[in-house]
Protein backbone atom coordinates (compact mmCIF):
# COMPACT_ATOMS: atom_id res chain seq x y z
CA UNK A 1 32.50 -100.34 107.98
CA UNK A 2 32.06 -103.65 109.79
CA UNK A 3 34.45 -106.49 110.37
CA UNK A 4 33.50 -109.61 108.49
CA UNK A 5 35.05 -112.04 111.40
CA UNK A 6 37.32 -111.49 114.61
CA UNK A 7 40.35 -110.26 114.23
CA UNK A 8 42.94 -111.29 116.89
CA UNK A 9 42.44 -108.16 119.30
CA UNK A 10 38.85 -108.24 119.49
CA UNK A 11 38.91 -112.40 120.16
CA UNK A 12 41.42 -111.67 122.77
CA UNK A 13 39.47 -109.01 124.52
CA UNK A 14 36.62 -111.08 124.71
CA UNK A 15 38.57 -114.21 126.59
CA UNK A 16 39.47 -111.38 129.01
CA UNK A 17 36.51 -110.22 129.77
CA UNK A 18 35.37 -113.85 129.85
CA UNK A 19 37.76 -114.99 132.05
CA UNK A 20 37.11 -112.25 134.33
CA UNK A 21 33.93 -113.69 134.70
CA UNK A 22 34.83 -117.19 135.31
CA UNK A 23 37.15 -115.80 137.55
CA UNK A 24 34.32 -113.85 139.70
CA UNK A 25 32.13 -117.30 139.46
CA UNK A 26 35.15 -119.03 140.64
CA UNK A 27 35.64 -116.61 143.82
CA UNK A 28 31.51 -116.80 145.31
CA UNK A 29 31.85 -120.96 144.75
CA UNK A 30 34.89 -121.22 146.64
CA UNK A 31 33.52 -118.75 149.28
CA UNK A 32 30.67 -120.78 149.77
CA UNK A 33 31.76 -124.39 149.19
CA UNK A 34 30.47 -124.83 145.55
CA UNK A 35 31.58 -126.79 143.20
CA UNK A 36 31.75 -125.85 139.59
CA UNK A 37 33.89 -127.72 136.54
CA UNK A 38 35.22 -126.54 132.95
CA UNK A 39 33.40 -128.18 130.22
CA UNK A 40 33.11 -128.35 126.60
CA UNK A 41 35.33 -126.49 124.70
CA UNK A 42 36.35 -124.96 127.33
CA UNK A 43 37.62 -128.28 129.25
CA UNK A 44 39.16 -129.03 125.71
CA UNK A 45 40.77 -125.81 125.48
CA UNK A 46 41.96 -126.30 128.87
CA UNK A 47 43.55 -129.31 127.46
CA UNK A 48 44.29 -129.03 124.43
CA UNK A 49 45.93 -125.30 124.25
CA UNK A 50 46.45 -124.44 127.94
CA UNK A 51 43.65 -121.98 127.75
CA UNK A 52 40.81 -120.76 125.04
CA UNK A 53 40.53 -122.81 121.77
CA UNK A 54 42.25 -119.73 119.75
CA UNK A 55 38.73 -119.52 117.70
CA UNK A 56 36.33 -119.71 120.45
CA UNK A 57 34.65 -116.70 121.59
CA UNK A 58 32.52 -118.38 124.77
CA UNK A 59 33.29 -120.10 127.81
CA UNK A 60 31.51 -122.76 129.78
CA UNK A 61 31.30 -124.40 133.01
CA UNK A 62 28.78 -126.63 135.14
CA UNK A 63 27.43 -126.96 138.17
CA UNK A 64 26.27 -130.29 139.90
CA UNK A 65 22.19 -129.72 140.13
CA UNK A 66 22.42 -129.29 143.89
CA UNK A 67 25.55 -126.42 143.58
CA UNK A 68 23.70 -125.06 140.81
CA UNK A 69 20.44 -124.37 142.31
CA UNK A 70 22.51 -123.12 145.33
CA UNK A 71 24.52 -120.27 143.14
CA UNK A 72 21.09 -119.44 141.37
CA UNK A 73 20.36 -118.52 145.20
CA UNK A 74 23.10 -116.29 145.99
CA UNK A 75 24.40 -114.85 143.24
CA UNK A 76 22.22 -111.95 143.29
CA UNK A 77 23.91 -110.82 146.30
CA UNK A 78 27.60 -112.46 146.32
CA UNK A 79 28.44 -111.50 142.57
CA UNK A 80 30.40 -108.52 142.61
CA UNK A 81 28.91 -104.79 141.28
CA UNK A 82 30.47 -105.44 137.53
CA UNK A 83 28.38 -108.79 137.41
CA UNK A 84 24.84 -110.06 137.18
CA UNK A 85 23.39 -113.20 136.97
CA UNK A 86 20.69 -113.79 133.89
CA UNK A 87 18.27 -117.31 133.94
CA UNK A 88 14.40 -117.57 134.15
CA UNK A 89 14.52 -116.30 137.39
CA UNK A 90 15.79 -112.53 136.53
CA UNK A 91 14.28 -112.68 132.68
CA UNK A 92 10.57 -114.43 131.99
CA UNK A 93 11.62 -114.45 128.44
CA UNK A 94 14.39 -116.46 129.20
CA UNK A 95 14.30 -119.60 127.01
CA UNK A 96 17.89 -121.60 127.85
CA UNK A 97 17.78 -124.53 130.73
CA UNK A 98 21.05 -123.11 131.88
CA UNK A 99 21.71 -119.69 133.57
CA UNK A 100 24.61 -117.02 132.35
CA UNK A 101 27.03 -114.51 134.17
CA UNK A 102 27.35 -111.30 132.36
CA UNK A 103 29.78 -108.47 132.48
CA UNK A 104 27.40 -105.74 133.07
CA UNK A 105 27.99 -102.59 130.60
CA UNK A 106 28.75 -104.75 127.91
CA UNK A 107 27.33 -105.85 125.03
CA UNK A 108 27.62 -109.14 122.64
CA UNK A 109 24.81 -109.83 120.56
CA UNK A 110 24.88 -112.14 118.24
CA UNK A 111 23.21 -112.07 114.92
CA UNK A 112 20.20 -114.60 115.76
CA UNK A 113 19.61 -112.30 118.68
CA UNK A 114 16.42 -110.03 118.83
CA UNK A 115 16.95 -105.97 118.54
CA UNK A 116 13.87 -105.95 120.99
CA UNK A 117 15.15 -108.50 123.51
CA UNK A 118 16.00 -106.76 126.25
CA UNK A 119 17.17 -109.20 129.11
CA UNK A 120 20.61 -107.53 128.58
CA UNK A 121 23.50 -108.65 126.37
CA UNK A 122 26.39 -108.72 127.67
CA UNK A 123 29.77 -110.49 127.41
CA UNK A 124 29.14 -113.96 129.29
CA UNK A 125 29.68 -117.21 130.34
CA UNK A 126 27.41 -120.00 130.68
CA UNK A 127 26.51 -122.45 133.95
CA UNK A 128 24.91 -125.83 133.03
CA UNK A 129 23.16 -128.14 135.54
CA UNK A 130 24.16 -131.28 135.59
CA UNK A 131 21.37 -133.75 136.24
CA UNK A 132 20.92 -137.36 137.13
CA UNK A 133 20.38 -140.48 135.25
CA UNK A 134 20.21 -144.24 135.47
CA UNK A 135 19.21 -144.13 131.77
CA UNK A 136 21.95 -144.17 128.81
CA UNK A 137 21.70 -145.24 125.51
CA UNK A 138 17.81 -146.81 126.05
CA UNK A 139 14.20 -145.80 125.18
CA UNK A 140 13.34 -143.83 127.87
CA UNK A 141 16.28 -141.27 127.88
CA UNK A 142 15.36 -141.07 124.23
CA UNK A 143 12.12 -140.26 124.69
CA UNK A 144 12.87 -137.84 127.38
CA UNK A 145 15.06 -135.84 125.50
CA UNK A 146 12.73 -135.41 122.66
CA UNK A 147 9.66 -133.84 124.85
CA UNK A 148 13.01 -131.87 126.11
CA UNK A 149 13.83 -130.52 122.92
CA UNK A 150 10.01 -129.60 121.75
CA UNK A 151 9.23 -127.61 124.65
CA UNK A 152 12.92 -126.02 124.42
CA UNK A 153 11.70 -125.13 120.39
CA UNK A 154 8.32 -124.18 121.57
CA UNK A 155 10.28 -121.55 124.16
CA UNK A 156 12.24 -120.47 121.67
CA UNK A 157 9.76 -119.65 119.10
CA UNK A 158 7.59 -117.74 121.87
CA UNK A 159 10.58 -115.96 123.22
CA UNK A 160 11.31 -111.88 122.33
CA UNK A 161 15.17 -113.37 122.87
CA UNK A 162 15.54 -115.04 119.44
CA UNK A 163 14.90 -114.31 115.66
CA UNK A 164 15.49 -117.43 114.85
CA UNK A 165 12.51 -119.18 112.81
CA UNK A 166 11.95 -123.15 114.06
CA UNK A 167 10.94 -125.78 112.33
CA UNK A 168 7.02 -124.78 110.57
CA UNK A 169 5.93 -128.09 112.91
CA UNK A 170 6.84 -126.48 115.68
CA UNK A 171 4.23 -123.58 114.82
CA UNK A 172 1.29 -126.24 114.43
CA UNK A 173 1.71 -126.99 118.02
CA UNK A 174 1.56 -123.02 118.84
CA UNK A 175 -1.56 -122.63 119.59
CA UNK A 176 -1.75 -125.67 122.90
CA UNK A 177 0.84 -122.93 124.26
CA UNK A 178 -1.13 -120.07 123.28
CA UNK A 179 -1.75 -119.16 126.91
CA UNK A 180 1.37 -120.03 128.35
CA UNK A 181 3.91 -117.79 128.97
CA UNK A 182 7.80 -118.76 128.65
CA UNK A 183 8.07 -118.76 132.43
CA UNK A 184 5.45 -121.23 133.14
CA UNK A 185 7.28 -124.01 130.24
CA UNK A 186 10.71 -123.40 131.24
CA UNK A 187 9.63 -124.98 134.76
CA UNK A 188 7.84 -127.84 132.99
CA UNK A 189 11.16 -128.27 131.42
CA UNK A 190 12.72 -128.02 134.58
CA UNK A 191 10.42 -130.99 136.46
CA UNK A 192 11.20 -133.22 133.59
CA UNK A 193 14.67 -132.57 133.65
CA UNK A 194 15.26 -133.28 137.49
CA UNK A 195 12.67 -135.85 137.44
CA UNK A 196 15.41 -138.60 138.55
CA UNK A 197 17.69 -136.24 140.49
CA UNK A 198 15.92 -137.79 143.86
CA UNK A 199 17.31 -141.21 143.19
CA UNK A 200 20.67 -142.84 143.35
CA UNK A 201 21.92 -142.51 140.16
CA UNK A 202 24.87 -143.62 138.25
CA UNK A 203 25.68 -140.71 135.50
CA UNK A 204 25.45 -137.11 135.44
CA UNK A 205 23.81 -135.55 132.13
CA UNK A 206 23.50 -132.14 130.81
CA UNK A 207 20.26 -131.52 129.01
CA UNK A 208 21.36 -128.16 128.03
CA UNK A 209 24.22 -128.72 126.34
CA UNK A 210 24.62 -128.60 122.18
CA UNK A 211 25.76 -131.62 121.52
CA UNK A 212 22.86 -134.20 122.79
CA UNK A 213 22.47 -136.29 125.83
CA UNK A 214 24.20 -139.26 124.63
CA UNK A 215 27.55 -137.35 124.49
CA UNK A 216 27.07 -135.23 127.83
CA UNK A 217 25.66 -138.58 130.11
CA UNK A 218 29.18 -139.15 132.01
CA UNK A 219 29.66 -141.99 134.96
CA UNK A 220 29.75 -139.32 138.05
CA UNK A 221 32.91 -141.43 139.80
CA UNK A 222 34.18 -139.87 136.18
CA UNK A 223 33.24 -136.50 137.12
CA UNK A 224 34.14 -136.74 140.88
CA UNK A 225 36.35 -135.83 142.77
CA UNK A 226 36.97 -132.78 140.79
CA UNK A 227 41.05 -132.51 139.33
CA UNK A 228 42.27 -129.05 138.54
CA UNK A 229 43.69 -127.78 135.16
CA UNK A 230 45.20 -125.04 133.86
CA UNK A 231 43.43 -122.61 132.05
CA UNK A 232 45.07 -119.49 130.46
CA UNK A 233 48.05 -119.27 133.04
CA UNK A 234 45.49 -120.22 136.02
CA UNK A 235 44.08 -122.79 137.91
CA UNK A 236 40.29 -124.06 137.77
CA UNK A 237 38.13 -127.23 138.54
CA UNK A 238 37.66 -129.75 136.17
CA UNK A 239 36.71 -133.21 135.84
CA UNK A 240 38.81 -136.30 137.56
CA UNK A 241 38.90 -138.02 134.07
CA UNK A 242 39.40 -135.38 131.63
CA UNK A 243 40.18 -137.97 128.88
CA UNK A 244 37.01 -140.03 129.28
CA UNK A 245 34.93 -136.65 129.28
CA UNK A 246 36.61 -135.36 126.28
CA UNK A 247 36.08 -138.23 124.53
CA UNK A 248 32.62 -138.76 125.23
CA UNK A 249 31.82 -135.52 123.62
CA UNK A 250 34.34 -135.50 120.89
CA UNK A 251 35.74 -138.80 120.26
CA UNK A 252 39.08 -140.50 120.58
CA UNK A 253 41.09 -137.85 118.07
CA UNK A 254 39.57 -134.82 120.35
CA UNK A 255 43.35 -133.59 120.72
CA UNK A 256 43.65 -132.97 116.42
CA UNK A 257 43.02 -129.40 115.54
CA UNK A 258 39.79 -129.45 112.90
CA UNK A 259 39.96 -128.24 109.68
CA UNK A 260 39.99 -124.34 109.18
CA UNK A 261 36.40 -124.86 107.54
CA UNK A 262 34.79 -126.63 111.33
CA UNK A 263 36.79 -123.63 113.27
CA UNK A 264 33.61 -121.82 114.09
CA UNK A 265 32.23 -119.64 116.69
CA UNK A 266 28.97 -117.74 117.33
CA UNK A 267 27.86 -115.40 114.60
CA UNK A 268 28.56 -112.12 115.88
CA UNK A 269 26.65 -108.71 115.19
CA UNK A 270 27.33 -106.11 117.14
CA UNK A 271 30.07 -105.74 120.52
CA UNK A 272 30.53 -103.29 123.31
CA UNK A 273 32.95 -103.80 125.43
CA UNK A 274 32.98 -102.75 128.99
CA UNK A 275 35.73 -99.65 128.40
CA UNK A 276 33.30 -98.36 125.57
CA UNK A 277 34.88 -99.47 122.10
CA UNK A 278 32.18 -100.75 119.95
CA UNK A 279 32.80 -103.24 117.26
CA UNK A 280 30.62 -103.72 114.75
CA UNK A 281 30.01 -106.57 112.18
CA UNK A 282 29.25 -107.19 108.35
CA UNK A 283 26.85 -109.74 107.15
């Protein structure tokens, strides 16, 4: 018999086994000079509760482009034996513009997940680029986030990772991608994405990120230099203005708990944890 929702053990095991990977990420960017940041609802966690949002089962971080694309380099070889590193890269039927860390021998998949993906599911934490822009709040960043978000829909539908069903639109622009393979569109997406990262630019945007571009474009002297924060009785990096990034995303009242109904997290299906103990979950 399944569990119908995390019960307190379970969502605590998982923000070990989370932080352990942070922790791990943390470890080969301070060994080789990178810099990486809290985000999200991770940064408000951070924040807000000294640690995980007591709901959340994920954790995030970014990466400026250049420290990003750095870490996609070594990682293979600095992350230690319990680790590996999954983007487009290690997995052609990757379909997400940012890369993940997983605790190998694990499992986490969630219900939107694919039985026959097999990329490897483990317990993980996510790495976002951050990009540059000169462009907020105009046409142009508009329009480049919409030919963003098709060709991220078009990998999606085309990927083994997902059993989620787009949009029927999206499927009457299939067949123009009929002989492309994931691969070969996730590094479209990837030109158009650092298409401005060679200029001197004013904000810092994360075109992977949930919530839009108009809530993740932040001023970089915003961003940088990096503060620290604690974060579940340790230290990490995190933005110089944590207020103005917060609010950005979540608005002015981001420090108010949401009501029980908006306390979501990923719809899980099945967990293995790296000890062995499965848990298992009802529709």
């Amino acid at each position: 018999m399944g569990k119908i929702g995390y019960d307190k053990k379970t969502l605590n095991k998982i923000h070990r086994s989370e932080q352990e990977i942070l922790d791990e990420i943390a470890r080969v960017c301070d060994k080789n000079g990178l810099r990486y940041l809290l985000i999200g609802g991770t940064l408000l966690g951070a924040i807000r509760h000294n640690g995980f949002i007591p709901w959340d089962d994920d954790l995030d971080i970014s990466m400026p482009r250049e420290d990003y694309e750095k870490f996609l380099g070594i990682a293979p070889k600095e992350l230690g034996d319990r680790f590996l590193l999954e983007d487009i890269s290690t997995n052609d039927e990757y379909c997400y513009m940012f890369s993940k860390v997983k605790l190998k021998n694990t499992i986490m998949r969630e219900k939107t997940m694919s039985e026959s993906y097999d990329g490897g599911q483990g317990i993980w934490v996510d790495i976002f680029p951050l990009d540059y822009t000169n462009h907020f709040k105009d046409s142009f960043i508009k329009l480049k986030w919409r030919r963003i978000v098709f060709l991220k829909r078009i990998c999606m539908r085309k990927s083994k990772r997902t059993k989620r069903v787009e949009r029927k639109r999206i499927d009457n622009f299939l067949f123009l991608y009929k002989h492309r393979s994931v691969k070969s569109i996730m590094k479209k997406l990837n030109k158009i994405v650092e298409s401005e990262n060679n200029k001197n630019c004013m904000y810092y945007i994360n075109y992977g990120s949930q919530y839009g571009v108009l809530r993740q474009t932040h001023l970089i002297d915003e961003i940088l230099p990096l503060s620290k924060v604690k974060f579940e009785g340790k230290e990490y990096f995190a933005p110089r203005n944590c207020d103005y990034v917060l609010t950005n995303i979540y608005g002015p009242n981001y420090m108010q708990l949401p009501p029980k109904e908006k306390r979501i997290t990923h719809s899980p299906e099945y967990i293995k944890f790296e000890d062995g103990e499965e848990v298992f979950f009802n529709e």
